[in-house]
Protein backbone atom coordinates (compact mmCIF):
# COMPACT_ATOMS: atom_id res chain seq x y z
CA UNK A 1 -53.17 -144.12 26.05
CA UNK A 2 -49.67 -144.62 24.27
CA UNK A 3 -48.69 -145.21 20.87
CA UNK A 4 -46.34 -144.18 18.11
CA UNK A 5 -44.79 -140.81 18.15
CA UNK A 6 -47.52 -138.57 16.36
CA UNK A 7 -50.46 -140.47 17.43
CA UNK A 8 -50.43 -138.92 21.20
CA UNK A 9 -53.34 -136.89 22.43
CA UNK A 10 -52.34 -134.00 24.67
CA UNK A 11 -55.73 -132.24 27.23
CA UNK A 12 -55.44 -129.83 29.37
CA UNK A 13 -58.45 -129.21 31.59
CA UNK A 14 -58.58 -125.79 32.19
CA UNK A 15 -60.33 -122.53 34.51
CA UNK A 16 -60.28 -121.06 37.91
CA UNK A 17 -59.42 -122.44 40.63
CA UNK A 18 -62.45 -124.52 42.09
CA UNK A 19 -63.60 -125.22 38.99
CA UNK A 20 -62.85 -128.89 39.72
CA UNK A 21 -59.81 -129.07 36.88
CA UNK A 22 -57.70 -131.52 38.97
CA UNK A 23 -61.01 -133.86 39.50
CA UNK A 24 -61.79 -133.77 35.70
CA UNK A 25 -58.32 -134.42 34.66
CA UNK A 26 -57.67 -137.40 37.03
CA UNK A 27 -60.50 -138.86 36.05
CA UNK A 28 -59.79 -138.47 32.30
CA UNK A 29 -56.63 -140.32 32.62
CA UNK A 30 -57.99 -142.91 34.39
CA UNK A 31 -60.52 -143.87 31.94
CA UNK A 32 -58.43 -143.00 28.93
CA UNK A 33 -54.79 -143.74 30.07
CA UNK A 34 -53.77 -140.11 29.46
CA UNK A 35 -50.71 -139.47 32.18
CA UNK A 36 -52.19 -137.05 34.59
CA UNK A 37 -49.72 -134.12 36.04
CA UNK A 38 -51.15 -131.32 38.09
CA UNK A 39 -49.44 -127.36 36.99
CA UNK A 40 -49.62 -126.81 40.83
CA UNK A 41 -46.66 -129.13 40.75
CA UNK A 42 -44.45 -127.14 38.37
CA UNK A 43 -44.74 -124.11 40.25
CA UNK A 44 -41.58 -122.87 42.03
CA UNK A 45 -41.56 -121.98 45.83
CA UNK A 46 -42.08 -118.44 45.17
CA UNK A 47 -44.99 -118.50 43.38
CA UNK A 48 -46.74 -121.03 45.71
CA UNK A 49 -45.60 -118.23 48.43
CA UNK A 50 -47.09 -115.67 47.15
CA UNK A 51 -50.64 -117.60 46.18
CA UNK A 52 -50.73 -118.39 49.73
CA UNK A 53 -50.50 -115.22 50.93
CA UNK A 54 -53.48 -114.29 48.14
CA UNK A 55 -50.99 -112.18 46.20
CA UNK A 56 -51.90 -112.92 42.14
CA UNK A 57 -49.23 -114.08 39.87
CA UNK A 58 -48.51 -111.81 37.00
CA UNK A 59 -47.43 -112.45 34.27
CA UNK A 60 -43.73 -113.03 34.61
CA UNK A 61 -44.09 -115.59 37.43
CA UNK A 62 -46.02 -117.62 34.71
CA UNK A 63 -43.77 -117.46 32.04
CA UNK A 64 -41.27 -120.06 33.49
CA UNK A 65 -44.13 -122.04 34.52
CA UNK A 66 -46.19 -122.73 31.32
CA UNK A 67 -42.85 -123.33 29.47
CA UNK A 68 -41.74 -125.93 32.14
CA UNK A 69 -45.36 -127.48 31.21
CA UNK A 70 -45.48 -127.42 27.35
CA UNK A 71 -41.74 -129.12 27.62
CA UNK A 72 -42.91 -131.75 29.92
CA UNK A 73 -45.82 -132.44 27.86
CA UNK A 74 -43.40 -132.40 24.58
CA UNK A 75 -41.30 -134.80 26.64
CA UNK A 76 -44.56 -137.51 26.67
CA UNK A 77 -45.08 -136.47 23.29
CA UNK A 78 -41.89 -137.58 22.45
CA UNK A 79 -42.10 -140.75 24.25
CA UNK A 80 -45.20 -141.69 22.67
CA UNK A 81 -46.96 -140.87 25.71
CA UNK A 82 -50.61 -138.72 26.04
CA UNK A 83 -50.79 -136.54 28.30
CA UNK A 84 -53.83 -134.76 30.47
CA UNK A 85 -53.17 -131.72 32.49
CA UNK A 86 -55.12 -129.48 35.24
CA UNK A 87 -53.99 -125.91 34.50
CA UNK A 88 -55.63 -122.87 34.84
CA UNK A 89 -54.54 -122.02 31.55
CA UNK A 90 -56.35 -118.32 31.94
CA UNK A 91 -55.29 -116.05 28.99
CA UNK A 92 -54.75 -116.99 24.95
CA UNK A 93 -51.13 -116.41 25.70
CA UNK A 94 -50.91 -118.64 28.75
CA UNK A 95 -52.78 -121.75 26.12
CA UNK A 96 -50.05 -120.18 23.51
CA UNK A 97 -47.49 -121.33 25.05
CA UNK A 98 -48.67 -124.59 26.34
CA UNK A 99 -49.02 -124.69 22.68
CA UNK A 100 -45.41 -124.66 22.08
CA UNK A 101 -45.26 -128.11 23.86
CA UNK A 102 -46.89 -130.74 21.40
CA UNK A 103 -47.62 -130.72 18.14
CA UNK A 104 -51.31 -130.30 19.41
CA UNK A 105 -53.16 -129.19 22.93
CA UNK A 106 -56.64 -130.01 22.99
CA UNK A 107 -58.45 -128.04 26.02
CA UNK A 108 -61.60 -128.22 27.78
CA UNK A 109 -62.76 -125.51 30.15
CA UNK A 110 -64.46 -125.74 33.03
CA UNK A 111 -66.73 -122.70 33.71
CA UNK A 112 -69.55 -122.05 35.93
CA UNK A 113 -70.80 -119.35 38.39
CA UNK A 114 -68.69 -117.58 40.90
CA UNK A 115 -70.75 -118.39 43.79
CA UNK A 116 -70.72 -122.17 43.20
CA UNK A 117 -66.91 -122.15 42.56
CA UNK A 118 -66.34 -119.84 45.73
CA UNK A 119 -68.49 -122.34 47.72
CA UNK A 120 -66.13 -125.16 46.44
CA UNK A 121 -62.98 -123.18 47.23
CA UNK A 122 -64.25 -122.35 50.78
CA UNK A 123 -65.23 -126.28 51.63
CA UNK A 124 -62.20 -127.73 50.46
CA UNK A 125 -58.83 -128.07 52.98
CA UNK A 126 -55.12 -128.47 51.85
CA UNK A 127 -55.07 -126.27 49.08
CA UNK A 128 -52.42 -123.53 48.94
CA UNK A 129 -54.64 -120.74 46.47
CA UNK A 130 -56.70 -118.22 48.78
CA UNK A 131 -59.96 -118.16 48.04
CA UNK A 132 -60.22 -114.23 47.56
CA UNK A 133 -57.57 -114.93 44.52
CA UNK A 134 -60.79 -116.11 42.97
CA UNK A 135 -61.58 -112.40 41.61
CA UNK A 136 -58.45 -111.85 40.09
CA UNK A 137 -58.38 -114.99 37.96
CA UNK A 138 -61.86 -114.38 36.51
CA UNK A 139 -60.59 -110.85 36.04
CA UNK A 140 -58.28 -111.86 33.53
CA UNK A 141 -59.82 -115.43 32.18
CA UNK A 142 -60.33 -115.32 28.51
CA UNK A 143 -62.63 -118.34 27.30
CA UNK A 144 -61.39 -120.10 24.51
CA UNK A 145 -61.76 -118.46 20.92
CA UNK A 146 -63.68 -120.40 18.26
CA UNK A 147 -60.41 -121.27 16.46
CA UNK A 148 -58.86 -122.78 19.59
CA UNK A 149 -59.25 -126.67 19.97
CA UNK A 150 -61.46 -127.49 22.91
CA UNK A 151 -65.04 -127.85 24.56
CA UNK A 152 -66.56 -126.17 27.18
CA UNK A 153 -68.34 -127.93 29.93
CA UNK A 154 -70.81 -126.15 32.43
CA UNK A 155 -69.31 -127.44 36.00
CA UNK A 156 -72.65 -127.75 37.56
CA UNK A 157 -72.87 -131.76 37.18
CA UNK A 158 -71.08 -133.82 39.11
CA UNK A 159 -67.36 -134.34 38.42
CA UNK A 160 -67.98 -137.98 37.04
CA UNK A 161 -70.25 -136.70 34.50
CA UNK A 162 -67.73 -134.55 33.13
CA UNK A 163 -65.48 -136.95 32.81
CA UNK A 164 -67.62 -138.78 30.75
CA UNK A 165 -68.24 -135.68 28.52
CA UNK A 166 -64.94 -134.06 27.93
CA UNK A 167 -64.39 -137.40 27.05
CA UNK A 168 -67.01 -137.94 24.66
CA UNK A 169 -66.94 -134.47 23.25
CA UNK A 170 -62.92 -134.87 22.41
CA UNK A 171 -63.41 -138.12 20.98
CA UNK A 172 -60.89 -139.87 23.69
CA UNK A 173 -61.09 -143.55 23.45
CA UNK A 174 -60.82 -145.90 26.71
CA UNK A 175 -57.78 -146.93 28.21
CA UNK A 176 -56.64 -150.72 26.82
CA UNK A 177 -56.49 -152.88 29.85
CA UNK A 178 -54.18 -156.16 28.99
């Protein structure tokens, strides 16, 4: 989905890790258009490191990170691009500053029960976060206050009936195919 500066729409699909945000947000931009980009990507070296070896990233390894994704997604903006992004997006002050990026970040949050997310976590191969980080990032998650822009979705159903309800419940029209 492009258009004029001003008209872009700018989702990031947010929780834990195994929540299924990278599924979700793929499959948002591919029925919608929205250009897909996955946080993991942003992250230096270091932080990637230390998530391997199951250490938690505090606060200041984030920092650089969430600014290096509100630019790129002001970057789109700016291009007349929309944008949808999988990101943990855990605290208020981690969605603040993703914030900063466009002139508006719509989020939906993916949220279910530990077991079923540690279940996921444990099947699934090539993934660089430790499954015993699970824990610490429901520790500190902070669901999204009333005045924050954004749906919930219970991640029980399967991952293409999400997609079809974030969509739905933000309102996202379909991609235009020429």
């Amino acid at each position: 989905m492009t258009g004029e500066r001003g008209l872009t729409r700018h989702v990031v699909v947010m929780g834990v890790s195994g929540a299924g945000k990278t599924t979700v947000a793929r499959g948002i931009g591919a029925l919608t258009g929205l250009r897909f980009a996955e946080a993991d990507d942003f992250h230096p070296e270091a932080n990637v490191a230390r998530m391997r070896a199951g250490i938690p990233l505090d606060d200041a390894d984030r920092w650089p990170w969430l600014r290096a994704l509100a630019s790129w997604m002001a970057a789109r903006h700016a291009e007349g691009v929309s944008t949808v992004l999988a990101c943990s997006a855990l605290k208020r002050s981690y969605r603040d500053v993703l914030r900063q990026g466009p002139p508006q970040v719509e989020f939906v949050h993916l949220d279910g029960p530990a077991e079923l997310i540690r279940d996921r976590m444990a099947r699934r191969t090539g993934h660089f976060m430790a499954a015993g980080l699970l824990d610490s990032q429901r520790a500190i998650l902070e669901h999204l206050d009333r005045e924050e822009s954004g749906v919930v979705l219970e991640v029980t159903p399967a991952p293409d009936e999400l997609v079809a309800a974030a969509i739905a419940r933000l309102g996202l029209p379909p991609a235009t195919r020429p």
